[in-house]
Protein backbone atom coordinates (compact mmCIF):
# COMPACT_ATOMS: atom_id res chain seq x y z
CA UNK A 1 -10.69 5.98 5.59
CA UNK A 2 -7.96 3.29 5.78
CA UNK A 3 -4.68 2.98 6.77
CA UNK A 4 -2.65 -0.37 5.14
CA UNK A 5 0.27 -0.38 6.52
CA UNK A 6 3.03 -3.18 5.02
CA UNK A 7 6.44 -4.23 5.15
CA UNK A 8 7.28 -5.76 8.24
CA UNK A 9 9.55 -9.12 8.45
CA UNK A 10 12.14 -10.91 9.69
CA UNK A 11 15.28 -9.11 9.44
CA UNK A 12 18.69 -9.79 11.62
CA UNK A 13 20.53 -6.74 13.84
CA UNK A 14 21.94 -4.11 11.63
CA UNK A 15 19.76 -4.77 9.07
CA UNK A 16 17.20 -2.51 7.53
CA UNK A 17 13.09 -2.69 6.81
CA UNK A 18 11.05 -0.65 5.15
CA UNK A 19 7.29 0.32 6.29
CA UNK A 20 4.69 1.78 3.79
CA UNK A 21 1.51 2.90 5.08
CA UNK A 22 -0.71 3.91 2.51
CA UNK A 23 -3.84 5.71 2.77
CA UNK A 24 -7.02 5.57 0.96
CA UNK A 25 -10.50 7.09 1.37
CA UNK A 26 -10.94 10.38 2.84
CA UNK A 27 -7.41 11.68 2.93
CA UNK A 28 -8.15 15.28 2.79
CA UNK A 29 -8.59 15.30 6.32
CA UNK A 30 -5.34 14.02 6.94
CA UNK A 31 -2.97 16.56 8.69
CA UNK A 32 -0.10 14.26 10.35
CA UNK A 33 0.87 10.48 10.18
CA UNK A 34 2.66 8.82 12.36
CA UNK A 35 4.23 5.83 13.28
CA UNK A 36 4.04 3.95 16.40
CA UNK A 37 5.08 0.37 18.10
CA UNK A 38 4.01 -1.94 20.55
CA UNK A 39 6.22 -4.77 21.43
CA UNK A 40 5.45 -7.90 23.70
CA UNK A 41 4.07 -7.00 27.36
CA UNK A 42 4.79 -3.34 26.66
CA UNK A 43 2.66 0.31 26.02
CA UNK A 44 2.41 1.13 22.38
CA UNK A 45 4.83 4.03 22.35
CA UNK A 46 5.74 6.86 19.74
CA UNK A 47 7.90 6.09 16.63
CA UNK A 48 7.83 8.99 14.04
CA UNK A 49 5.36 11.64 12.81
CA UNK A 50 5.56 13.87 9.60
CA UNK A 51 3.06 16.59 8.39
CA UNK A 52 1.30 15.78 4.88
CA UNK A 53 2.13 19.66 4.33
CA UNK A 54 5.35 20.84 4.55
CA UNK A 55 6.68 17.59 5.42
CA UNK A 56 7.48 18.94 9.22
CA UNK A 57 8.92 15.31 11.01
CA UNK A 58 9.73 14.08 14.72
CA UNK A 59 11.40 11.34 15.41
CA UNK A 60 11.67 9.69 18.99
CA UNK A 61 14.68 9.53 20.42
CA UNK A 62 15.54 5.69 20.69
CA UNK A 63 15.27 5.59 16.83
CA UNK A 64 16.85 8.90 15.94
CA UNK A 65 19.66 8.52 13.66
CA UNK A 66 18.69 5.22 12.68
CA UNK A 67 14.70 5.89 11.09
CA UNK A 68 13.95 8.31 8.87
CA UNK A 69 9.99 9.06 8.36
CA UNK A 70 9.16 10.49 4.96
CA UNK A 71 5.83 10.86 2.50
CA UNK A 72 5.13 10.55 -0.88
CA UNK A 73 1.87 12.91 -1.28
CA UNK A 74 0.80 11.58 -4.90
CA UNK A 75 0.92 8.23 -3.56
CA UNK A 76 -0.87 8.98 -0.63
CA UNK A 77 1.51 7.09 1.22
CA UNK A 78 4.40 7.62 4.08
CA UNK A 79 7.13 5.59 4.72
CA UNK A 80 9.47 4.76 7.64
CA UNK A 81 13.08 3.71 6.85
CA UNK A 82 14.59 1.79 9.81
CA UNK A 83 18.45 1.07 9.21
CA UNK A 84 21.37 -0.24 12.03
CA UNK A 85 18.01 -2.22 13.70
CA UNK A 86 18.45 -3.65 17.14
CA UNK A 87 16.58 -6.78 18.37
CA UNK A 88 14.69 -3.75 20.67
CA UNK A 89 12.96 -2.54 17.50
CA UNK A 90 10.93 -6.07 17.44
CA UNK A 91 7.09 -4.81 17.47
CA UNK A 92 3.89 -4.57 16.11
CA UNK A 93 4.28 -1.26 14.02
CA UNK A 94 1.40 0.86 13.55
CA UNK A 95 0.29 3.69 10.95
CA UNK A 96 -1.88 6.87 12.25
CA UNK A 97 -3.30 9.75 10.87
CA UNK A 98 -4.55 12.92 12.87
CA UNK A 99 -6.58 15.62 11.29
CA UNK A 100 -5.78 19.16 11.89
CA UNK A 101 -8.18 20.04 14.23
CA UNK A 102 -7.13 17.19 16.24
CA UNK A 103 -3.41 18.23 15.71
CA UNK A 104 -3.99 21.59 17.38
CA UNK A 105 -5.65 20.12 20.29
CA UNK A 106 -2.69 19.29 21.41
CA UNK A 107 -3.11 15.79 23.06
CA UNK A 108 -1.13 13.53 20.86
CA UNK A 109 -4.01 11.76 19.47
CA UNK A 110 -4.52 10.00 16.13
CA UNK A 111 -8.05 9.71 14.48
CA UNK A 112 -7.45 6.92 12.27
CA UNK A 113 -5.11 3.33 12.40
CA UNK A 114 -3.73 0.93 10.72
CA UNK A 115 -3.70 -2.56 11.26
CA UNK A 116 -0.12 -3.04 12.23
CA UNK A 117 2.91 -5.06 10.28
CA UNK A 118 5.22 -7.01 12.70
CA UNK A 119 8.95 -6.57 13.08
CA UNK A 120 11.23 -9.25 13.95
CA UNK A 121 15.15 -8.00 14.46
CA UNK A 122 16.99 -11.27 15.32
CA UNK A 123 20.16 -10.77 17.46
């Protein structure tokens, strides 16, 4: 299983990126991506999540309104639209998948990451 996730860069405030993350191997076992962030001296922290079926999404609140998460299932591959960026939006950005049986545990928890594609929002 891997998780490539791409399209990170330089871009200034109010600009927009767009992530890919595209999956390969066993993605049966894929119930739930997500997207997460970890910038400088901080705690990776939750981004966005969306459900492979029925396309169920989440979005945290510092980036509602601004991200949208969505999937494209024939491409194996989920995106994450970032528009009106703020310089706090500079990260690492990371891909994860969760199987169902992790899903219902409940916890949060991702089986399987990416490698991570850095953001830079310039003020």
């Amino acid at each position: 299983v891997q998780l490539q996730a791409s399209g990170g860069g330089l871009v200034q405030a109010g600009g927009s990126l767009r992530l890919s993350c595209a999956a390969s191997g066993h993605t049966f076992r894929f119930y739930r991506m997500g997207w997460f962030r970890q910038a400088p001296g901080n705690e990776r922290e939750f981004v966005a999540k969306i459900d492979w079926i029925g396309g169920s999404e989440y979005l945290a609140d510092s980036v509602k309104g601004r991200f949208t998460i969505s999937r494209d299932n024939a491409k194996n591959t989920v995106y994450l639209q970032m528009n009106s960026m703020k310089p706090e939006d500079t990260a690492v950005y990371y891909c994860a998948a969760a199987s169902l049986s992790t899903v219902e545990r409940g916890t949060g928890k991702y089986d399987y990451w990416g490698q991570g594609t850095l953001v830079t929002v310039s003020s």
